[in-house]
N, C-alpha and C. Protein backbone atom coordinates (compact mmCIF):
# COMPACT_ATOMS: atom_id res chain seq x y z
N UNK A 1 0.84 -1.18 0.00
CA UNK A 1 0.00 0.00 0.00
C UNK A 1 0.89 1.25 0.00
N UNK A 2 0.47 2.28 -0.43
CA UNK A 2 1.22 3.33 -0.90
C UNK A 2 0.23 4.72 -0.18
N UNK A 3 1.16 5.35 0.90
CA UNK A 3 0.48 6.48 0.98
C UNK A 3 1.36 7.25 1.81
N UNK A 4 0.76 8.13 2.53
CA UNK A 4 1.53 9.70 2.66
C UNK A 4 2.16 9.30 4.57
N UNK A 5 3.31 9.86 4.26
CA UNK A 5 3.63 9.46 5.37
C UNK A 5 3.17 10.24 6.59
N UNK A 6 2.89 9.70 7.53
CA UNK A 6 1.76 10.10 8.87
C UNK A 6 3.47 10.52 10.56
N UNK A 7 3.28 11.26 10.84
CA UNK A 7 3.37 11.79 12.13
C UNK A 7 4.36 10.15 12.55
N UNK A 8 3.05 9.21 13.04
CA UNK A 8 3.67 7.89 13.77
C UNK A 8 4.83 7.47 13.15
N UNK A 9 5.16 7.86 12.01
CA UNK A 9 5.88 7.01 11.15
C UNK A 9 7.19 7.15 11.16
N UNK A 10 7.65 8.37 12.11
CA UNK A 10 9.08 8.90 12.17
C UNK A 10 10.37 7.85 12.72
N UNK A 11 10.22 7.09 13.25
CA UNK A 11 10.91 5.76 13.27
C UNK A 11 11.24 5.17 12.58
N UNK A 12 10.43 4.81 11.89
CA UNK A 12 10.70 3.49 10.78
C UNK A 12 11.47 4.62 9.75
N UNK A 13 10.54 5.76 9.51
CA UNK A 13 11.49 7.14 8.21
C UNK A 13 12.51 6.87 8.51
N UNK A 14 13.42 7.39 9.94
CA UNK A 14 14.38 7.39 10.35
C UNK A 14 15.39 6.34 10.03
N UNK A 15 15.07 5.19 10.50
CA UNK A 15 15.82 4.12 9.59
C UNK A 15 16.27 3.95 8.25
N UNK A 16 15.04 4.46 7.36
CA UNK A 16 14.83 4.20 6.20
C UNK A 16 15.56 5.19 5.52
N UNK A 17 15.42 6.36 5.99
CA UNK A 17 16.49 7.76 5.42
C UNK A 17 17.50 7.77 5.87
N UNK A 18 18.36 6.70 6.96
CA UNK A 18 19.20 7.31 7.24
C UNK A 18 20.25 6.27 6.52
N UNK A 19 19.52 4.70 5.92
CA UNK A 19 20.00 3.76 5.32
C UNK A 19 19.99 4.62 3.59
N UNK A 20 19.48 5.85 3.48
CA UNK A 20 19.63 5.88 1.81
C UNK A 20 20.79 7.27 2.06
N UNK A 21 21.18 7.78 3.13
CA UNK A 21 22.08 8.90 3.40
C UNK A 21 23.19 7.85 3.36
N UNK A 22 23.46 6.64 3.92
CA UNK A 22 24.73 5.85 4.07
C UNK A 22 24.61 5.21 2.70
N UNK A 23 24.02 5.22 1.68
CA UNK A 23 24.50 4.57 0.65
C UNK A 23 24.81 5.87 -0.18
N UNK A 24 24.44 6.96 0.21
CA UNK A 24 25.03 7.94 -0.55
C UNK A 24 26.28 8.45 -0.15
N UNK A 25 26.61 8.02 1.18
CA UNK A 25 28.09 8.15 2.08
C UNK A 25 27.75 9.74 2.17
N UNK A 26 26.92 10.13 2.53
CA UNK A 26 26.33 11.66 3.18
C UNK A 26 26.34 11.32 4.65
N UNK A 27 27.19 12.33 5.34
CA UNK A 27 26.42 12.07 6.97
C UNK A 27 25.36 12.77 7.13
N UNK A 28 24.64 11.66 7.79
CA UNK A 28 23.21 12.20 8.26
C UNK A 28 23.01 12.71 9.84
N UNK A 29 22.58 13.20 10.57
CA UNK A 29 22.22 13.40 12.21
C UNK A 29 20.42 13.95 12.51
N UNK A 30 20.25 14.24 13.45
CA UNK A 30 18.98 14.25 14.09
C UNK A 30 18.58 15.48 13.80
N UNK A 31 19.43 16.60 13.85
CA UNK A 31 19.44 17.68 13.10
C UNK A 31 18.50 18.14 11.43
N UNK A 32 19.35 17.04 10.71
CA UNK A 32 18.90 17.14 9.24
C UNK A 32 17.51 16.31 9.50
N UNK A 33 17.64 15.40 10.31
CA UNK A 33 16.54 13.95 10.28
C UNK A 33 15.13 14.80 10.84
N UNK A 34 15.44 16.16 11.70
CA UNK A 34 13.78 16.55 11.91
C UNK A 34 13.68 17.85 11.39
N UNK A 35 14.67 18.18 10.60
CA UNK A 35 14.50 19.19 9.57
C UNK A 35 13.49 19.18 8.62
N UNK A 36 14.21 18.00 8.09
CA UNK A 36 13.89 17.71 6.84
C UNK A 36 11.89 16.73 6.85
N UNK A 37 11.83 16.65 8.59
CA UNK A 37 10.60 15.30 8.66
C UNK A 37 9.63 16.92 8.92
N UNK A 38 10.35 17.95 9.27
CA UNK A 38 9.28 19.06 9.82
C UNK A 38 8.68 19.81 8.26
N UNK A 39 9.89 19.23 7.15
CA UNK A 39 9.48 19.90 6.07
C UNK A 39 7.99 19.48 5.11
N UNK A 40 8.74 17.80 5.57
CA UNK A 40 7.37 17.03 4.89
C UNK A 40 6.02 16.96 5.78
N UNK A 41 5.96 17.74 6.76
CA UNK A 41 4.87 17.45 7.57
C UNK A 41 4.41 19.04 7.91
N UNK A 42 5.05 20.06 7.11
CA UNK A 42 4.52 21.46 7.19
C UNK A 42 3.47 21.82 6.46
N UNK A 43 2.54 22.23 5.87
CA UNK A 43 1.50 22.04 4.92
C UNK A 43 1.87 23.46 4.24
N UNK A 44 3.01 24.55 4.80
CA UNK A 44 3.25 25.70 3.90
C UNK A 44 4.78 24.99 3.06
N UNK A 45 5.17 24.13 3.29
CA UNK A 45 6.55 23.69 2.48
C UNK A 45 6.09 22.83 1.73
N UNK A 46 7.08 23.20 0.67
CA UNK A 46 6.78 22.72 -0.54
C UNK A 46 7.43 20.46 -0.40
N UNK A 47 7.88 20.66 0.46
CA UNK A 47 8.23 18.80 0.36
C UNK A 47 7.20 18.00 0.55
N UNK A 48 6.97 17.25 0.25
CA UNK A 48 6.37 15.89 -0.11
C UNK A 48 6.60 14.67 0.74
N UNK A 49 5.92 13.61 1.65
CA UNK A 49 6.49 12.42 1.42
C UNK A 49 5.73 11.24 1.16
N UNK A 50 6.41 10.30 0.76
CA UNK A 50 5.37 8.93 0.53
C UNK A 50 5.64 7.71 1.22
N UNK A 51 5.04 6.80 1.77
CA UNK A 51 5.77 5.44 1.39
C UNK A 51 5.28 4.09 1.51
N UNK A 52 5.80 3.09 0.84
CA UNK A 52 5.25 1.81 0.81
C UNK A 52 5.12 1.44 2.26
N UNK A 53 4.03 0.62 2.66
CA UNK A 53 3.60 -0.30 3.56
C UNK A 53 3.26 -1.69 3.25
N UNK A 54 4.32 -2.28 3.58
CA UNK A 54 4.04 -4.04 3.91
C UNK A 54 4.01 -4.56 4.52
N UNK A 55 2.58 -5.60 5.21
CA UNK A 55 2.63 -6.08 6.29
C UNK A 55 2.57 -4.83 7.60
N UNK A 56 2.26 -4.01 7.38
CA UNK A 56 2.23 -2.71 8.63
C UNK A 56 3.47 -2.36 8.73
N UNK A 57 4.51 -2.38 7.80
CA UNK A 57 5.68 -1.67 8.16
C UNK A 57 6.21 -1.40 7.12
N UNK A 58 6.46 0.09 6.89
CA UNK A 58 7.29 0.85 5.95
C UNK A 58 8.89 0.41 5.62
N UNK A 59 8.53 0.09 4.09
CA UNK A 59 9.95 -0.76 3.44
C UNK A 59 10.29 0.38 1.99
N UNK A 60 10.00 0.95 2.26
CA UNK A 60 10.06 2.10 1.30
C UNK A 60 9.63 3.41 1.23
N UNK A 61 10.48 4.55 0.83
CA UNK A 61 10.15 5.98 1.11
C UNK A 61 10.68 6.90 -0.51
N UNK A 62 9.92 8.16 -0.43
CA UNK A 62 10.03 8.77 -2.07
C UNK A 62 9.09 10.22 -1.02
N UNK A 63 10.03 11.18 -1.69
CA UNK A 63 9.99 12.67 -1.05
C UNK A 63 10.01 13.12 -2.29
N UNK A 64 9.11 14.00 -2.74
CA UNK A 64 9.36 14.93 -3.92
C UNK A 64 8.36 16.41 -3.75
N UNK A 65 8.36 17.08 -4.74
CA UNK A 65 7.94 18.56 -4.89
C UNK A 65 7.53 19.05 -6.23
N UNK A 66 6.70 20.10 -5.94
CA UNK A 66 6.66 21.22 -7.29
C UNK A 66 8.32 21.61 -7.70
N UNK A 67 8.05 21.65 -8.90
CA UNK A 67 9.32 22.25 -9.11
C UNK A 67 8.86 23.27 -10.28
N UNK A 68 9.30 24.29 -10.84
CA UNK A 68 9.02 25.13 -12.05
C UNK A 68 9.94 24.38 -13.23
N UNK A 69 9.32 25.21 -14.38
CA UNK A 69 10.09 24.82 -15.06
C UNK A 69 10.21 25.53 -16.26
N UNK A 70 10.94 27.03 -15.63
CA UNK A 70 10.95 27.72 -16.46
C UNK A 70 10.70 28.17 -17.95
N UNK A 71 11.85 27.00 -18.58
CA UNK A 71 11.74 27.27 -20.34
C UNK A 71 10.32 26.58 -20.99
N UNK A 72 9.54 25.84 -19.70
CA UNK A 72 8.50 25.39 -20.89
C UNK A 72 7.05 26.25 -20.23
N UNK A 73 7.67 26.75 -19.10
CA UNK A 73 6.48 27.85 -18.70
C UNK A 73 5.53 26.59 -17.87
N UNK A 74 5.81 25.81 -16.90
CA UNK A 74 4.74 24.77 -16.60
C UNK A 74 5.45 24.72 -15.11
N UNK A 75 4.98 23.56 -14.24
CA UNK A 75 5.46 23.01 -13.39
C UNK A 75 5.77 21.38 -13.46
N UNK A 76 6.55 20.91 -12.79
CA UNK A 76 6.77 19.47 -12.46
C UNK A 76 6.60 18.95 -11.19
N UNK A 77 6.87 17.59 -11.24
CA UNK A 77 7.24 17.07 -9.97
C UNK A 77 8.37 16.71 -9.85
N UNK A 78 9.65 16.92 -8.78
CA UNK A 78 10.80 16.26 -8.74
C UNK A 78 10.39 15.24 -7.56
N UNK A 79 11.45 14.43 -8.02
CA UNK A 79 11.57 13.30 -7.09
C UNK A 79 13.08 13.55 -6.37
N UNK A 80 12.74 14.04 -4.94
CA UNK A 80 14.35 14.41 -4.35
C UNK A 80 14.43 13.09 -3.76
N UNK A 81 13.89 11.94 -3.41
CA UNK A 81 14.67 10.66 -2.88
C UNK A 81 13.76 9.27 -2.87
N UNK A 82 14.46 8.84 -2.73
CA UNK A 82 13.28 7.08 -3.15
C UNK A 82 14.51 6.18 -2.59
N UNK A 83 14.26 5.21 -1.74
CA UNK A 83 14.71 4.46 -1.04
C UNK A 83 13.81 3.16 -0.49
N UNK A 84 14.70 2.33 -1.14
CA UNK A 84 13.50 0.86 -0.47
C UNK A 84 14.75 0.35 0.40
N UNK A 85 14.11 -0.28 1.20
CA UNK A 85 14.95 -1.28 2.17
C UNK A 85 15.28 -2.47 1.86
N UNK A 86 16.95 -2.66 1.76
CA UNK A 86 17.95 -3.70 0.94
C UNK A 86 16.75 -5.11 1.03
N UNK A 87 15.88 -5.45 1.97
CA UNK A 87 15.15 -6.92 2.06
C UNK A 87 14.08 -6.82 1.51
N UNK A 88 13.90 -5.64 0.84
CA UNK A 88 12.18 -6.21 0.00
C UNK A 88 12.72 -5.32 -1.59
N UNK A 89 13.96 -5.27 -1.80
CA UNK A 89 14.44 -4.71 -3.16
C UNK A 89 13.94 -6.26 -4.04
N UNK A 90 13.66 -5.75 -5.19
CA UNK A 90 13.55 -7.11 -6.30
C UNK A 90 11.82 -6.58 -6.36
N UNK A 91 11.17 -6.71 -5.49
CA UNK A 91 9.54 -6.23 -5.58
C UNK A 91 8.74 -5.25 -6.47
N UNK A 92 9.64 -4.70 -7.02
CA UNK A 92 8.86 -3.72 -8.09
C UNK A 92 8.27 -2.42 -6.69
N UNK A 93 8.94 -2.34 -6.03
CA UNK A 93 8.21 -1.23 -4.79
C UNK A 93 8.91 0.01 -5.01
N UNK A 94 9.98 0.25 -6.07
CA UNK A 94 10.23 1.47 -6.34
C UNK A 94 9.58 1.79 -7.34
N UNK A 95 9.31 1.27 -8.63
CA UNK A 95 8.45 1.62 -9.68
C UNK A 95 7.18 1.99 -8.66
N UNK A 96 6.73 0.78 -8.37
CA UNK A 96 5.40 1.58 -7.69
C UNK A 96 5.30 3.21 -7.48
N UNK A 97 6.24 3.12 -6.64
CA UNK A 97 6.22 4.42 -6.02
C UNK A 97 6.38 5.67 -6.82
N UNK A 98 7.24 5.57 -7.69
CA UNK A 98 7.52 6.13 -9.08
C UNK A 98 6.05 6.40 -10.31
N UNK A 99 4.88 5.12 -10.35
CA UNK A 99 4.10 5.02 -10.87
C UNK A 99 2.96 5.76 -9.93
N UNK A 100 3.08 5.74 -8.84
CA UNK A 100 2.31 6.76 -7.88
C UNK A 100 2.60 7.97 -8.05
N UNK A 101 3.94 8.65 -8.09
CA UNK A 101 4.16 9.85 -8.26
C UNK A 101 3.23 10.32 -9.35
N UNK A 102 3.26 10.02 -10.22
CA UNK A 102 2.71 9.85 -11.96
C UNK A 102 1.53 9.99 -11.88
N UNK A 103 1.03 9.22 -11.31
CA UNK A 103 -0.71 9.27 -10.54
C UNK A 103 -0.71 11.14 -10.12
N UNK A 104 0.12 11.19 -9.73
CA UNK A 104 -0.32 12.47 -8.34
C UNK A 104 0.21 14.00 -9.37
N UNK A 105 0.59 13.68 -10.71
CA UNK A 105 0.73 14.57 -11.73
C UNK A 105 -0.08 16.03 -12.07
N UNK A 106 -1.68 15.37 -12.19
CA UNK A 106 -2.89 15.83 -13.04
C UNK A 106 -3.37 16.11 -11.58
N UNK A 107 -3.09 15.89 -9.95
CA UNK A 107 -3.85 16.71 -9.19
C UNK A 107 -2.93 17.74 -8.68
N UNK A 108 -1.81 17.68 -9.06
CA UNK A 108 -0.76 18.65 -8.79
C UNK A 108 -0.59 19.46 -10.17
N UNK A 109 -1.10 19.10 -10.99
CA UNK A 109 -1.05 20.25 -12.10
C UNK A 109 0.35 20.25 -12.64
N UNK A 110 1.06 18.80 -12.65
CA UNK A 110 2.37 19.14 -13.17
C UNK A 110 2.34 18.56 -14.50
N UNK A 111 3.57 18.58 -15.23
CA UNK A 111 3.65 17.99 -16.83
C UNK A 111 4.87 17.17 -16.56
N UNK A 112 4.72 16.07 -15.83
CA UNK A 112 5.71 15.18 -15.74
C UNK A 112 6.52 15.04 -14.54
N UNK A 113 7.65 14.25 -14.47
CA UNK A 113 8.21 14.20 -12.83
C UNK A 113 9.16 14.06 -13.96
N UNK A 114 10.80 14.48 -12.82
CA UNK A 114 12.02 14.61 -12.83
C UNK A 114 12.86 13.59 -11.57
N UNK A 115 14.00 13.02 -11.88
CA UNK A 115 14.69 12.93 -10.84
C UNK A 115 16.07 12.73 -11.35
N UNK A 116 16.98 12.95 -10.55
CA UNK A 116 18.22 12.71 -10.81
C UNK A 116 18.63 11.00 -9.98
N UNK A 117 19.90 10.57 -10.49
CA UNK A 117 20.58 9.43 -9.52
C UNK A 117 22.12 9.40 -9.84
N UNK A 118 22.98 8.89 -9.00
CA UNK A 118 24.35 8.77 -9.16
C UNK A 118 24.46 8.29 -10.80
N UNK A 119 25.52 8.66 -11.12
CA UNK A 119 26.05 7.58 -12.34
C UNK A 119 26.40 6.46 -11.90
N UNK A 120 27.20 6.07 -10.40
CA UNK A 120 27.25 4.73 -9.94
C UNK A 120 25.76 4.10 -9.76
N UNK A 121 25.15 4.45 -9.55
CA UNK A 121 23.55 3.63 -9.02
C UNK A 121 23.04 2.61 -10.24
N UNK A 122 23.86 1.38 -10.23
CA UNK A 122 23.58 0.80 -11.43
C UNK A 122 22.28 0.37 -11.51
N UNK A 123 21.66 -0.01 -10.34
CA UNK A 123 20.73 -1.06 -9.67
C UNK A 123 20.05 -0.22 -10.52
N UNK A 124 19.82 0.93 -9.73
CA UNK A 124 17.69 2.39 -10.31
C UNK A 124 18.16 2.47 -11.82
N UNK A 125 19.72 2.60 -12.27
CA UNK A 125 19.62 2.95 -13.53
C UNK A 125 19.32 2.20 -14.62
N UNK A 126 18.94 1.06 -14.27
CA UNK A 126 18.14 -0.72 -14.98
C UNK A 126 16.70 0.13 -14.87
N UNK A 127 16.40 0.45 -13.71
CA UNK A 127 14.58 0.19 -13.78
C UNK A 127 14.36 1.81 -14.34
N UNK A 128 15.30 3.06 -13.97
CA UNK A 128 15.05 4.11 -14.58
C UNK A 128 14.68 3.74 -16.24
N UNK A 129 15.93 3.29 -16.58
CA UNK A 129 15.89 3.33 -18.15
C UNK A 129 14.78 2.62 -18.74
N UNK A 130 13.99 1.37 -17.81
CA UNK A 130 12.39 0.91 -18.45
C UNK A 130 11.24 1.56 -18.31
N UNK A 131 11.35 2.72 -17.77
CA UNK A 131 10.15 3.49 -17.16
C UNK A 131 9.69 4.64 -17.81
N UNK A 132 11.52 5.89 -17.75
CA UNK A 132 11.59 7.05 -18.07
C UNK A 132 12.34 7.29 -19.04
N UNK A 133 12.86 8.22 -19.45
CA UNK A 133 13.76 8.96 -20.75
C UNK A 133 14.73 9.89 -19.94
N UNK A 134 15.63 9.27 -19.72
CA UNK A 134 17.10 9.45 -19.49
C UNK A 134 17.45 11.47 -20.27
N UNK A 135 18.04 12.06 -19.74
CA UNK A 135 17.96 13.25 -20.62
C UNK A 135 19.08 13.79 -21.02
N UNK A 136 19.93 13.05 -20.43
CA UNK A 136 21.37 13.40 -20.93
C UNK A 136 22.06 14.70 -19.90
N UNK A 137 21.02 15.30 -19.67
CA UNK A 137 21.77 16.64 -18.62
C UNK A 137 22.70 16.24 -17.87
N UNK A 138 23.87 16.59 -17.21
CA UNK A 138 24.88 15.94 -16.06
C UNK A 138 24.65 17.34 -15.16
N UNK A 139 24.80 16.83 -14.05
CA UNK A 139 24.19 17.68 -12.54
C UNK A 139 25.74 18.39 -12.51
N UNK A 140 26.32 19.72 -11.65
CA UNK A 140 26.85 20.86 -11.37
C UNK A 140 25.95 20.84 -9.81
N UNK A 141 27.59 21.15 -8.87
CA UNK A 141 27.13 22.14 -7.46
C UNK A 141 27.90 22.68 -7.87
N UNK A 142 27.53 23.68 -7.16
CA UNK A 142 28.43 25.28 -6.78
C UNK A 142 28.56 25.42 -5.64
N UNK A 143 28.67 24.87 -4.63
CA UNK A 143 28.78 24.94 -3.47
C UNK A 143 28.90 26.77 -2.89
N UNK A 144 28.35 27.19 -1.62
CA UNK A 144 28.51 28.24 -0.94
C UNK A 144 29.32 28.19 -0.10
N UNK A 145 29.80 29.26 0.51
CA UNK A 145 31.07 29.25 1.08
C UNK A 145 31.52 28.44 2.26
């Protein structure tokens, strides 16, 4: 089952975000962890969250947003993170979640979803490439001081 993540759920999130911060070798702390849970649970911020439920326990999470999009004059949806948990990977529970976003398009008024992933991420870049259209752009920080 697929739905919006609830208040109770900050535990299991916690696990679940802090297992997709260590595969990105990002340190994570409690800091960013109720930052970022106050963002998805503010109703004036623009973040998003979702996630699979199996068996009554969350094995998967996907955070995304409005995004603009300037040159075509529209809005989107980005997808800033999607993370399933290493024991229920193989399930098709990231497409899902991905195919939910998609769903949530036409009540958000967007023209499509976006996301980025490592160039190492061989695993998403198998199921990216059966789903979506790859765009060729390569990502730039600029880091601040």
């Amino acid at each position: 089952m697929i739905r919006k993540l609830k208040l109770t759920d900050k535990v299991n999130w916690i696990k679940l975000y802090s297992g997709y911060a260590d595969f990105y070798k990002v340190p994570i702390n409690i800091g960013i962890l109720d930052t970022l849970w106050g963002w998805i649970h503010n109703k004036n911020h623009d973040v998003s969250g979702i996630c699979f439920e199996l068996e009554g326990k969350i094995v998967g999470i996907a955070h995304y947003r409005t995004m603009p999009r300037p040159i075509k004059g529209e809005y989107i949806g980005f997808l800033d993170d999607l993370y399933v948990e290493p024991n229920f990977r193989g399930q098709k529970i990231a497409q899902k979640l991905i195919i939910h976003l998609k769903s949530l398009s036409k009540a958000n008024n967007w023209n499509g979803i976006r996301w980025i992933t490592h160039s190492s991420n061989e695993n998403a870049k198998k199921l990216y490439d059966k789903i979506a259209n790859n765009t060729g752009f390569e990502l730039y920080e600029l880091k601040g001081d």
